[in-house]
Protein backbone atom coordinates (compact mmCIF):
# COMPACT_ATOMS: atom_id res chain seq x y z
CA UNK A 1 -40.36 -72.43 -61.68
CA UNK A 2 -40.80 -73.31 -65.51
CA UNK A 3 -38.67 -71.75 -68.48
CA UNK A 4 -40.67 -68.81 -69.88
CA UNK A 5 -41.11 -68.59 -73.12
CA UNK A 6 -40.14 -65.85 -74.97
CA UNK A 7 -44.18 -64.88 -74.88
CA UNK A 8 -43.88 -65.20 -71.22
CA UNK A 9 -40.47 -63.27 -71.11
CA UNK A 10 -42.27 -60.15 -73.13
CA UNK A 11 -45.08 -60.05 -71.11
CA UNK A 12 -42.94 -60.04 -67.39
CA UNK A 13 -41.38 -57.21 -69.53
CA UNK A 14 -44.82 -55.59 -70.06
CA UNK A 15 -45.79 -55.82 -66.40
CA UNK A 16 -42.37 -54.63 -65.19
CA UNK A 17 -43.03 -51.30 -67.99
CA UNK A 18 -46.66 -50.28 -66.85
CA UNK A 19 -45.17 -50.10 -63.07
CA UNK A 20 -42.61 -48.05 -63.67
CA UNK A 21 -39.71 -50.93 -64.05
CA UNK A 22 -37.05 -49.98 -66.96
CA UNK A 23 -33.85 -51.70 -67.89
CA UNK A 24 -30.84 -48.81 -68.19
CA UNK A 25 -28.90 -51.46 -69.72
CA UNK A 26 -28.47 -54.51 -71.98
CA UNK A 27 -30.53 -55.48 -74.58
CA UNK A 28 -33.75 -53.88 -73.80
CA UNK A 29 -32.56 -50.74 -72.83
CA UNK A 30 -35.78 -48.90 -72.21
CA UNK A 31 -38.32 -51.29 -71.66
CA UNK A 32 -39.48 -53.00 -68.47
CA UNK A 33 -37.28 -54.58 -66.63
CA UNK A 34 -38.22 -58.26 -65.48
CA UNK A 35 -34.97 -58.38 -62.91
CA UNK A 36 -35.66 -55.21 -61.25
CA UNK A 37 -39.23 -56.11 -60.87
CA UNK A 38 -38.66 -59.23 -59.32
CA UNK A 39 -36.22 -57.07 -56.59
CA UNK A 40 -38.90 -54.98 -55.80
CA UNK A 41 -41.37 -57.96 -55.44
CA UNK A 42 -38.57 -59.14 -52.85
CA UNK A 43 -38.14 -56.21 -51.04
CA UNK A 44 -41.71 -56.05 -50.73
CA UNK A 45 -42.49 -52.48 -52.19
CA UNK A 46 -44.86 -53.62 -54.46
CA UNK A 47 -48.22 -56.20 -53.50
CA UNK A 48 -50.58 -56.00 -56.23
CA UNK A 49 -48.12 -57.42 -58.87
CA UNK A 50 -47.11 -60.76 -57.33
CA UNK A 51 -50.31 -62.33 -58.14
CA UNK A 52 -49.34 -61.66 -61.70
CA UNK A 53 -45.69 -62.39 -62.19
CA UNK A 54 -45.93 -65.81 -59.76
CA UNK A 55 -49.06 -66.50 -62.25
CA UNK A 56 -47.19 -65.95 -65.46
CA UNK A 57 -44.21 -68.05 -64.57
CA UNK A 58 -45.47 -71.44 -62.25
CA UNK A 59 -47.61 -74.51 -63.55
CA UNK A 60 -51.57 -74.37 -62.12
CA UNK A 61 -49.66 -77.44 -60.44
CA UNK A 62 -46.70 -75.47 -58.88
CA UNK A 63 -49.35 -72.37 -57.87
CA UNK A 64 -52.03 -74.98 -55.94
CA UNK A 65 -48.80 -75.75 -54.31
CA UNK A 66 -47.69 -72.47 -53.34
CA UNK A 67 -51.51 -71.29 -52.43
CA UNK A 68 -51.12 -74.46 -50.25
CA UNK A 69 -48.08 -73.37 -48.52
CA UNK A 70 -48.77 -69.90 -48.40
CA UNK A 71 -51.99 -71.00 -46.28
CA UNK A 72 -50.06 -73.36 -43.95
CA UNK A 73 -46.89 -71.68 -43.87
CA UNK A 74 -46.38 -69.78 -40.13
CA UNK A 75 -46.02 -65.93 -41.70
CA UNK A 76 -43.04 -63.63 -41.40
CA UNK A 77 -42.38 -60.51 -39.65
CA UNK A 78 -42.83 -57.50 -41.46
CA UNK A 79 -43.84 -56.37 -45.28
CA UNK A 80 -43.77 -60.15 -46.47
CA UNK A 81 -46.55 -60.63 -44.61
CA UNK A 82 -48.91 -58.43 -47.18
CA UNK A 83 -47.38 -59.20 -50.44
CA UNK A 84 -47.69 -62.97 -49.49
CA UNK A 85 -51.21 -62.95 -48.35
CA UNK A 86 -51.85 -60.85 -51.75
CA UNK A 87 -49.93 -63.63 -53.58
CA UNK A 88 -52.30 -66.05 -52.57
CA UNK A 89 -55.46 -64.15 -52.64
CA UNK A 90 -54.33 -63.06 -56.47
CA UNK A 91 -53.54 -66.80 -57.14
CA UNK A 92 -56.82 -68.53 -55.99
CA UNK A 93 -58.98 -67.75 -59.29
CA UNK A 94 -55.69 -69.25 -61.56
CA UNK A 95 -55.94 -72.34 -60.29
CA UNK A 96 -57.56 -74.95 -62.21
CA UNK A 97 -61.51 -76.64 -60.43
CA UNK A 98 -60.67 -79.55 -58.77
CA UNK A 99 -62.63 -82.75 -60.04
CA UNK A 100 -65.26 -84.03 -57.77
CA UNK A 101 -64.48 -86.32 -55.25
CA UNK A 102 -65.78 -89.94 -54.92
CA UNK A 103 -67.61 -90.72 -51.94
CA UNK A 104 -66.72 -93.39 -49.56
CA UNK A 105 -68.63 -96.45 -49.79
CA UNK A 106 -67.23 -98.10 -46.57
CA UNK A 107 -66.29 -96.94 -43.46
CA UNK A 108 -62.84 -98.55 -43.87
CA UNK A 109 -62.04 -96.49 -47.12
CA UNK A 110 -59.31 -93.41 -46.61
CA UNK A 111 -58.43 -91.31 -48.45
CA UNK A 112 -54.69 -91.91 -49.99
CA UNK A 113 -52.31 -88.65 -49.98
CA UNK A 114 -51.87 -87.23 -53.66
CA UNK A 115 -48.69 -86.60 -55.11
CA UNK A 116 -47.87 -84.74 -57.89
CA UNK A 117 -46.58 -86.89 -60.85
CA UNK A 118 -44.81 -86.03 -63.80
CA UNK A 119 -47.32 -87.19 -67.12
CA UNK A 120 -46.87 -90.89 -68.01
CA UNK A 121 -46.18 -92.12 -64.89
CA UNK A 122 -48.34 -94.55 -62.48
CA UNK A 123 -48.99 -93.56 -59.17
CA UNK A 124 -48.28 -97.46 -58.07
CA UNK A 125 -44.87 -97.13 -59.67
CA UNK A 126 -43.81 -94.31 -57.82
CA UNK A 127 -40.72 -94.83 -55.57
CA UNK A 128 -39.32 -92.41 -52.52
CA UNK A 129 -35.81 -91.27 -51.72
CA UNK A 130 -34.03 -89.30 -49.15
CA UNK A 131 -30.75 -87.46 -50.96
CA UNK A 132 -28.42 -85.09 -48.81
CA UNK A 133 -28.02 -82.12 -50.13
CA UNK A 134 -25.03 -79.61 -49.42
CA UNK A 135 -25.45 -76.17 -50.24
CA UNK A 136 -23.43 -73.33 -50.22
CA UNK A 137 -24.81 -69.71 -50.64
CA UNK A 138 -22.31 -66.47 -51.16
CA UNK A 139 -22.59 -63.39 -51.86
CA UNK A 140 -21.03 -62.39 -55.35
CA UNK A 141 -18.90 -59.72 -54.07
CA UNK A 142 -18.12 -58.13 -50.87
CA UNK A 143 -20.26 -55.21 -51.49
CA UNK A 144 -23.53 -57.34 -51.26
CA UNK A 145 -25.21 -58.68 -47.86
CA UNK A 146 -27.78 -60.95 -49.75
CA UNK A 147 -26.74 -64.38 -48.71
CA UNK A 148 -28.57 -64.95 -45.49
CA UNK A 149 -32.04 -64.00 -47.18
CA UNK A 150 -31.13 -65.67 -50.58
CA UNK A 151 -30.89 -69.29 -48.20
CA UNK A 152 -34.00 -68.22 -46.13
CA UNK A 153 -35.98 -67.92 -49.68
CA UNK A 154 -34.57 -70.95 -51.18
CA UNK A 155 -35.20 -73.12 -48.04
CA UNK A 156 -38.86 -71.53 -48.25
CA UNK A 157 -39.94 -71.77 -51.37
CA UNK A 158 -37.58 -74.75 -52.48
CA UNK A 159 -36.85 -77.51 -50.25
CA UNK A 160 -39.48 -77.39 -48.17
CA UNK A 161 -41.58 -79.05 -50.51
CA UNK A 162 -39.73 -81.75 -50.26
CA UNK A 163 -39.94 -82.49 -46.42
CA UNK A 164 -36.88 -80.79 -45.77
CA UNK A 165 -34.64 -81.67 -42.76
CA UNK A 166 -31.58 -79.43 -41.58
CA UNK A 167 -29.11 -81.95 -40.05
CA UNK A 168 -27.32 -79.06 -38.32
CA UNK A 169 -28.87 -75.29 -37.96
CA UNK A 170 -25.09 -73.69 -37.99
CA UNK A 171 -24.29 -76.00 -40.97
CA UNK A 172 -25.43 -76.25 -44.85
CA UNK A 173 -26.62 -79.73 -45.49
CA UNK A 174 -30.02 -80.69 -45.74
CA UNK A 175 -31.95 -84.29 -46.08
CA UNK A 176 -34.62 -83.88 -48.80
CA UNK A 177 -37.07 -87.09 -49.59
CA UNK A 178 -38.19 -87.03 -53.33
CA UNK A 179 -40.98 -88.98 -55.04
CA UNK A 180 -40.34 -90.49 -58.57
CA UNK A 181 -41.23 -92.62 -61.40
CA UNK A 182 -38.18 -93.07 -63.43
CA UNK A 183 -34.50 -92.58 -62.85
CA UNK A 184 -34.69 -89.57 -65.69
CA UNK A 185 -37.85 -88.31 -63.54
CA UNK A 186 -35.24 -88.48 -60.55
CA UNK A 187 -32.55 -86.41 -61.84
CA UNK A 188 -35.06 -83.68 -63.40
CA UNK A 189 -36.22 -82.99 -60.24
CA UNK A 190 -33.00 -83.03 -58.60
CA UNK A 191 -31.70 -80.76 -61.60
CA UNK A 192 -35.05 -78.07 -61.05
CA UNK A 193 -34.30 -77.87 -57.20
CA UNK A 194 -30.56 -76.85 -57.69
CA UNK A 195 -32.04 -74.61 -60.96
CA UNK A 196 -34.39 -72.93 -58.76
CA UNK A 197 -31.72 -72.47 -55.90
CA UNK A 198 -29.47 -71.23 -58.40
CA UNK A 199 -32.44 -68.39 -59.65
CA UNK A 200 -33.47 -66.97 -56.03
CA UNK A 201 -29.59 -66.83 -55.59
CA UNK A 202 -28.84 -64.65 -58.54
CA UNK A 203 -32.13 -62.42 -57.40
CA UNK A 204 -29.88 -61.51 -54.67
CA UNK A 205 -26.90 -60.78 -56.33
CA UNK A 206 -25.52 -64.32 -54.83
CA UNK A 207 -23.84 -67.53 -56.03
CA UNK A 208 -24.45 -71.11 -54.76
CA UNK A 209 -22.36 -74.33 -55.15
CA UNK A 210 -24.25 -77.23 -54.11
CA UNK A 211 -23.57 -81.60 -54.35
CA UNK A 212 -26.29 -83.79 -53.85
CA UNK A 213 -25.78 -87.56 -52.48
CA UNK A 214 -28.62 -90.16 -53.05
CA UNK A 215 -28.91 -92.23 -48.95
CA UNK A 216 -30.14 -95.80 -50.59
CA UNK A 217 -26.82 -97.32 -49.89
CA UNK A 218 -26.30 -96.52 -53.81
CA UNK A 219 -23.80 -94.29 -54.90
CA UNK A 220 -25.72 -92.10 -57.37
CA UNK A 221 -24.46 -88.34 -57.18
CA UNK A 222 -25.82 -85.00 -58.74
């Protein structure tokens, strides 16, 4: 997920208002509240809006990706089940027209799979890694029971774009294989996964603690 802006941040606000979703506390006392939103969108009580907030805070790249998932992804059991098929359905006109694509002129020509690249960067100089990740996911105090669906989310929406493996279903590392230009390009990605991990935690009143190990025989660390 991107930074908002504060643009971005007032209109979540707006949304979160006309449904009914005020802050009793804090700094906007009053006015809609983006957090409890975002619970409800969770919970699945509310359908229509997740079109709007997931549209207002991904990239038209991170949105064809999520369509894309959403359409290949097996579906859950219960509520989820609307509220992600309206996700997608809402989604569908934000994305940007896909260029026209060339024709073969031989029958030997295939197509090449597309990656997403960060701007400035070849798609012959890309390179591929598999990291280990270890991640840890706990509930902030012993009053919440958010951990177990906090790790389901971040596995969903998260690390399964990036092939993820589970070495061990009863344990908490994963193997992840990332695509990259540049060393800095490396380590942004690495930093949004564990930002992004850190987010869907916090939705869910949890904490996470996570290391990341790069498996090249190097021994680069995050």
């Amino acid at each position: 997920m991107r930074p908002l802006s504060a643009e971005d941040e007032a209109a979540l606000r707006t949304i979160a208002e006309r449904h009914g979703f005020y802050a009793a506390r804090g700094p906007h006392t009053g006015e809609g509240s983006a957090s409890r939103l975002i619970d409800a969108l969770l919970a699945g009580k509310v359908v229509t809006l997740a079109g709007k907030v997931v549209t207002l805070a991904l990239s038209p790249a991170d949105r064809r990706r999520l369509v894309a998932w959403l359409d290949e992804a097996p579906p859950p059991d219960g509520r989820l089940v609307t509220v992600l098929r309206s996700v997608a359905t809402q989604l569908r006109p934000t994305l940007p027209k896909a260029a026209p694509r060339a024709v073969a002129t031989a029958p030997s020509q295939v197509d090449t799979p597309t990656t997403d690249v960060r701007p400035g960067t070849a798609p012959e100089s890309l390179r591929r890694i598999d990291v280990e990740l270890w991640l840890r996911v706990e509930n902030n105090s012993k009053f919440v029971r958010g951990k177990t669906k906090a790790r389901a989310w971040i596995e969903d929406s998260v690390l399964r774009r990036y092939a993820m493996r589970k070495l061990d279903a009863t344990r908490s590392d994963y193997i992840l294989t990332l695509t990259y230009g540049t060393d800095a390009e490396l380590d942004a990605t690495i930093y949004d996964i564990l930002r992004e991990a850190d987010q869907i935690a916090d939705l869910h009143y949890c904490f996470i603690e996570a290391d990341v190990r790069a498996l090249d025989g190097s021994d680069r660390s995050w």
